[in-house]
C-alpha atoms as a PDB file:
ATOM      1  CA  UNK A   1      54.355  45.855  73.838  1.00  0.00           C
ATOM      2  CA  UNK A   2      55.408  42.013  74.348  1.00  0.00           C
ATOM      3  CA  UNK A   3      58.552  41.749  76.070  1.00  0.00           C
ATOM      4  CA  UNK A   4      60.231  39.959  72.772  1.00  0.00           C
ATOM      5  CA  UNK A   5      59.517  43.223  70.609  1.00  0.00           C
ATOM      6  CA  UNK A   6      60.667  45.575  74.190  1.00  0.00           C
ATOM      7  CA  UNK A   7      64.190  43.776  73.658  1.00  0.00           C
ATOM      8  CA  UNK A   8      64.506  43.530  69.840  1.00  0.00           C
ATOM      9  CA  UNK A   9      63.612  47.668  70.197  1.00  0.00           C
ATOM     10  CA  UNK A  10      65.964  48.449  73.248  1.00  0.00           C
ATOM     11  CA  UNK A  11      68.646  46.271  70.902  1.00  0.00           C
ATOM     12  CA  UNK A  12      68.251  48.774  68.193  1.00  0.00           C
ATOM     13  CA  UNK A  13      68.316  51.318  70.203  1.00  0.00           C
ATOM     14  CA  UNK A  14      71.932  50.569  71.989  1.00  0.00           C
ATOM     15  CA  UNK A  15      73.577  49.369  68.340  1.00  0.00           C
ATOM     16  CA  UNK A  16      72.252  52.590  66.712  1.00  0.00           C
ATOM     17  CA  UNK A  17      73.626  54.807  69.315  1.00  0.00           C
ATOM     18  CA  UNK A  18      76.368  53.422  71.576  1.00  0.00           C
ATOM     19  CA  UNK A  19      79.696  52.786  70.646  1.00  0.00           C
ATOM     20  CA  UNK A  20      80.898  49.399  72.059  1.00  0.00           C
ATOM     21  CA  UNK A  21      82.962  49.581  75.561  1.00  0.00           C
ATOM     22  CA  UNK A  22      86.762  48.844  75.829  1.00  0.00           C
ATOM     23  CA  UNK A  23      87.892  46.540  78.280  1.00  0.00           C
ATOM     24  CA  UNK A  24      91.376  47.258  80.096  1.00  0.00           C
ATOM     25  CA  UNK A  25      92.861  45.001  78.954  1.00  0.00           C
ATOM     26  CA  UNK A  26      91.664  46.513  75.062  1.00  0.00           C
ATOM     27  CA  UNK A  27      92.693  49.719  76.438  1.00  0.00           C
ATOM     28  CA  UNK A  28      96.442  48.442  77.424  1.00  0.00           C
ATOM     29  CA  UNK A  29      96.701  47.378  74.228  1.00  0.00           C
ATOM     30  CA  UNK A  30      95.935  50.498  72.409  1.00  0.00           C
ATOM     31  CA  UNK A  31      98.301  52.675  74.512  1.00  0.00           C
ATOM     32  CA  UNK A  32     100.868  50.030  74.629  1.00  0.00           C
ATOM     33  CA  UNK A  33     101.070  50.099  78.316  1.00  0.00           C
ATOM     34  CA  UNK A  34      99.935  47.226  80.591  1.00  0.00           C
ATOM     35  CA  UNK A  35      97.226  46.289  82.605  1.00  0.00           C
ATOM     36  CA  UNK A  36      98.977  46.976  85.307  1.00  0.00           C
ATOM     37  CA  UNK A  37      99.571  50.559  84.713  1.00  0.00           C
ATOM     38  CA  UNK A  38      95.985  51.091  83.738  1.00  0.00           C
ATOM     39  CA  UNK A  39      95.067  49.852  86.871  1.00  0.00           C
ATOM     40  CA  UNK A  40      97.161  51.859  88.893  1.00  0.00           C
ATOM     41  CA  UNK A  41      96.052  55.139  87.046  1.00  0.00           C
ATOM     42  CA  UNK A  42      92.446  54.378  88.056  1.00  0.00           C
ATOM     43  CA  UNK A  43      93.777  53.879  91.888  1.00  0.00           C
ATOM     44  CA  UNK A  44      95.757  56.997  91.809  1.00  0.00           C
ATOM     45  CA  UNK A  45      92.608  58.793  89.990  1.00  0.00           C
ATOM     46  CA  UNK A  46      94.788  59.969  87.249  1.00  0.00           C
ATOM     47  CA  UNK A  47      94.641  58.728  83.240  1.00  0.00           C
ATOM     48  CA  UNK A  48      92.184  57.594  80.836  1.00  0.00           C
ATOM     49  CA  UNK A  49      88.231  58.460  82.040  1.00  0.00           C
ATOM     50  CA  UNK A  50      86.405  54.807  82.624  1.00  0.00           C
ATOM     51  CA  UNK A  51      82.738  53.622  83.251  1.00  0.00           C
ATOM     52  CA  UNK A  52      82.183  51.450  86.168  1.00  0.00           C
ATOM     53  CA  UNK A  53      79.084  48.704  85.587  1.00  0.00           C
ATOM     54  CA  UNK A  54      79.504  47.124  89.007  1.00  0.00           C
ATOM     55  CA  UNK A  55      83.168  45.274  89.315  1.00  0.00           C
ATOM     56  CA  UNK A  56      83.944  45.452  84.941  1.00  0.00           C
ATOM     57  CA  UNK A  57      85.930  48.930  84.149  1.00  0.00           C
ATOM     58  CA  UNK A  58      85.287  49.611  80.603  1.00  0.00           C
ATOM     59  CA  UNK A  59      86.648  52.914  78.599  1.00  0.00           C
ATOM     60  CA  UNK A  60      84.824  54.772  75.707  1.00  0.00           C
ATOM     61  CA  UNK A  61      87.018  54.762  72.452  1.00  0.00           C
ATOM     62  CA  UNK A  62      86.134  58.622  72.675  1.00  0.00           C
ATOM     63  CA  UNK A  63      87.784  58.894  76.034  1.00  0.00           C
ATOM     64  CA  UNK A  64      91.188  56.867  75.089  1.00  0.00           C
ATOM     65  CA  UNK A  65      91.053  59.002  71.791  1.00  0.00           C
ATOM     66  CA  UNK A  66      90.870  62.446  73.871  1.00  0.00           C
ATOM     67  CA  UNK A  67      93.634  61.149  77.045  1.00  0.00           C
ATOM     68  CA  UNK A  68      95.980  59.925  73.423  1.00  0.00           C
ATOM     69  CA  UNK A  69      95.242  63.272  72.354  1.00  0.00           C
ATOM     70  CA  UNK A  70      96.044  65.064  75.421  1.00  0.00           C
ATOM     71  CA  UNK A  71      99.011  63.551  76.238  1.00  0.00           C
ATOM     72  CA  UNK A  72     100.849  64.559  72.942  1.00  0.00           C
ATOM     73  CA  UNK A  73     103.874  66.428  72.893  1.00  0.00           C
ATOM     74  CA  UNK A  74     105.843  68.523  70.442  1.00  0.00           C
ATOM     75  CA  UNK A  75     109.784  68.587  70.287  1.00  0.00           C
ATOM     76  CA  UNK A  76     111.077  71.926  71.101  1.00  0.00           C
END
């Protein structure tokens, strides 16, 4: 396999079956908090999951859905 057709296939691959990455400051938006905050979650090791890829911190939408989720609270 040429190395043009290797990319255009590994391409495919990722857009059929990842969902895109969040970056923090993506993430602060969504929760309304800031970056700031985020990053002192991650520090503390408490809050939203994240992925690592070297120095970038990126969050699955699944994983902001689920810590939204789990942080919900009825009136008593």
């Amino acid at each position: 396999m040429n190395s043009s057709k290797q990319i255009a296939s590994v391409e495919t691959i990722a857009s059929n079956q990842l969902e895109p990455l969040l970056d923090e400051y993506e993430f602060a938006q969504i929760t309304k908090r800031s970056v700031a905050s985020a990053r002192r979650d991650r520090l503390v090791g408490k809050g939203c999951p994240y992925v690592k890829l070297g120095a970038l911190v990126r969050y699955r939408p699944q994983d902001v859905a689920n810590y939204i989720a789990q942080n919900l609270r009825s009136a008593k």
